[in-house]
Protein backbone atom coordinates (compact mmCIF):
# COMPACT_ATOMS: atom_id res chain seq x y z
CA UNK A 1 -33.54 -1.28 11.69
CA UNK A 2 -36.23 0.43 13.82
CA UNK A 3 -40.10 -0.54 12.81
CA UNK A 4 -41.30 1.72 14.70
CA UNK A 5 -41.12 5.06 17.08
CA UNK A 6 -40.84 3.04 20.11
CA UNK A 7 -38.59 0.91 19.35
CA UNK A 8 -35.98 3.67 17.91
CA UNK A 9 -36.23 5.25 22.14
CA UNK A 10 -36.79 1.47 23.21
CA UNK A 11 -34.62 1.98 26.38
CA UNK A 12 -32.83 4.68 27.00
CA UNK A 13 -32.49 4.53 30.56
CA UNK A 14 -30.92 1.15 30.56
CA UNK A 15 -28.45 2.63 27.83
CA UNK A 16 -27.39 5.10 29.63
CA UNK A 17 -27.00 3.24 33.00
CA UNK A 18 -24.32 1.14 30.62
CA UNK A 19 -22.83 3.84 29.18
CA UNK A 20 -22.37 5.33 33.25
CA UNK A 21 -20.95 2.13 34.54
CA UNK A 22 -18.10 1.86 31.57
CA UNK A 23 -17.27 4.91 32.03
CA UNK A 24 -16.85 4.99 35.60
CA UNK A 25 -15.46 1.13 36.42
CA UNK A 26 -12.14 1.13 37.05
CA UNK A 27 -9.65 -0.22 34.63
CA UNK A 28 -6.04 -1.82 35.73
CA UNK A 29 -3.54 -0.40 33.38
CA UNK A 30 -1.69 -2.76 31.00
CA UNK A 31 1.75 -3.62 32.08
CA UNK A 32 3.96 -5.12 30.10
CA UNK A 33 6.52 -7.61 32.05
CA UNK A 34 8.93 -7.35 29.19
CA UNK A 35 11.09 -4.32 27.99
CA UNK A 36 10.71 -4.93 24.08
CA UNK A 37 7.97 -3.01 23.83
CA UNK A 38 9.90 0.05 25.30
CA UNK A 39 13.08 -1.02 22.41
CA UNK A 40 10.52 -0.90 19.80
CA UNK A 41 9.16 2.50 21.19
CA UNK A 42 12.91 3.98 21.51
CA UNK A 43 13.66 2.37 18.44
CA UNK A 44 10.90 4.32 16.71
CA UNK A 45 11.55 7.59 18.56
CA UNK A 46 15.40 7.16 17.10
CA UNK A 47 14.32 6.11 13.56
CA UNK A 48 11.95 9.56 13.35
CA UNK A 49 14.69 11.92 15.16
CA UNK A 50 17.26 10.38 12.33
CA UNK A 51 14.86 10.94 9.60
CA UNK A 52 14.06 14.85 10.97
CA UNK A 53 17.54 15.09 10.64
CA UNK A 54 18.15 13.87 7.37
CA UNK A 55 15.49 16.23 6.06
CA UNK A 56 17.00 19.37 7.52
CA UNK A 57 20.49 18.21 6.52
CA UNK A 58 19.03 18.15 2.98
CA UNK A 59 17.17 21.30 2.96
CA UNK A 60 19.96 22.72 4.61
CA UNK A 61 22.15 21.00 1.66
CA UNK A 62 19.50 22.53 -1.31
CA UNK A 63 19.91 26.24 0.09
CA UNK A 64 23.85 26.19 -0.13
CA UNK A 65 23.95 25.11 -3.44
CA UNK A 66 21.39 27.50 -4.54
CA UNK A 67 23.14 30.68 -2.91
CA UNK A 68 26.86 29.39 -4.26
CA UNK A 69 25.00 28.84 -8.14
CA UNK A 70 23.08 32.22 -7.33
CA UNK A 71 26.83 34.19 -6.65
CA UNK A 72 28.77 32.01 -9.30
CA UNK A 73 26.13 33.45 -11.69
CA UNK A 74 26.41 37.07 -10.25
CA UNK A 75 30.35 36.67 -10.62
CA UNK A 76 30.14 35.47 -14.28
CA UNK A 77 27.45 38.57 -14.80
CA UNK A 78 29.83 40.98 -13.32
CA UNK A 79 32.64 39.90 -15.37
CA UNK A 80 30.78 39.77 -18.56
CA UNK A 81 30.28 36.04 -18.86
CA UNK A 82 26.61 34.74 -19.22
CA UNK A 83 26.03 31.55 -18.88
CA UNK A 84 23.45 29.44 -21.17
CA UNK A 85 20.79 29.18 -18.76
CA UNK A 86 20.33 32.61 -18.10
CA UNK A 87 20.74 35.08 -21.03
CA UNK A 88 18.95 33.21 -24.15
CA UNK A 89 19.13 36.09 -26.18
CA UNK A 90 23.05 36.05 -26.01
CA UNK A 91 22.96 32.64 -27.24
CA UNK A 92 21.24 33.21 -30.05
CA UNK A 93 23.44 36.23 -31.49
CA UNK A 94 26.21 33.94 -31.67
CA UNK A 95 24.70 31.65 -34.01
CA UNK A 96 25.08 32.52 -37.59
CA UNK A 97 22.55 33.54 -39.94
């Protein structure tokens, strides 16, 4: 907490001389000497391509079904058959009064 003006712009030369020097010093890049980080990252990489997959397999699956119920329903239609889920109406005419 700043008590006063001053103290909020107490330095801001020496702040930014910091900020220069991170940003321009030179860091050595990790290296790992061991390969089970690269398993893990394959690993990974495998376990998201497999789940992609799964998902378009299913969508893939949904749409199928959906256009085979969508023509057995058009069949049915065109050979005077209605079936329960679609005409209500029909239903309801064979009930007696």
């Amino acid at each position: 907490m700043f008590h006063s003006r001053e103290e909020q712009f107490h330095n801001l030369a020496a702040d930014d001389a910091y900020r220069s020097w991170l940003i321009s010093r030179n860091q050595s890049p990790i290296v790992y000497h061991s390969g089970d980080v690269h398993w893990k990252r394959l690993r990974v990489l495998a376990r998201r391509a497999g789940n992609r997959l799964r998902g378009a397999f299913a969508a893939i699956r949904v749409a199928l079904v959906a256009d085979k119920m969508r023509r057995a329903r058009r069949l049915l239609a065109l050979h005077g058959l209605r079936h329960a889920g679609i005409d209500k109406s029909h239903e309801d005419q064979r009930r007696p009064s």
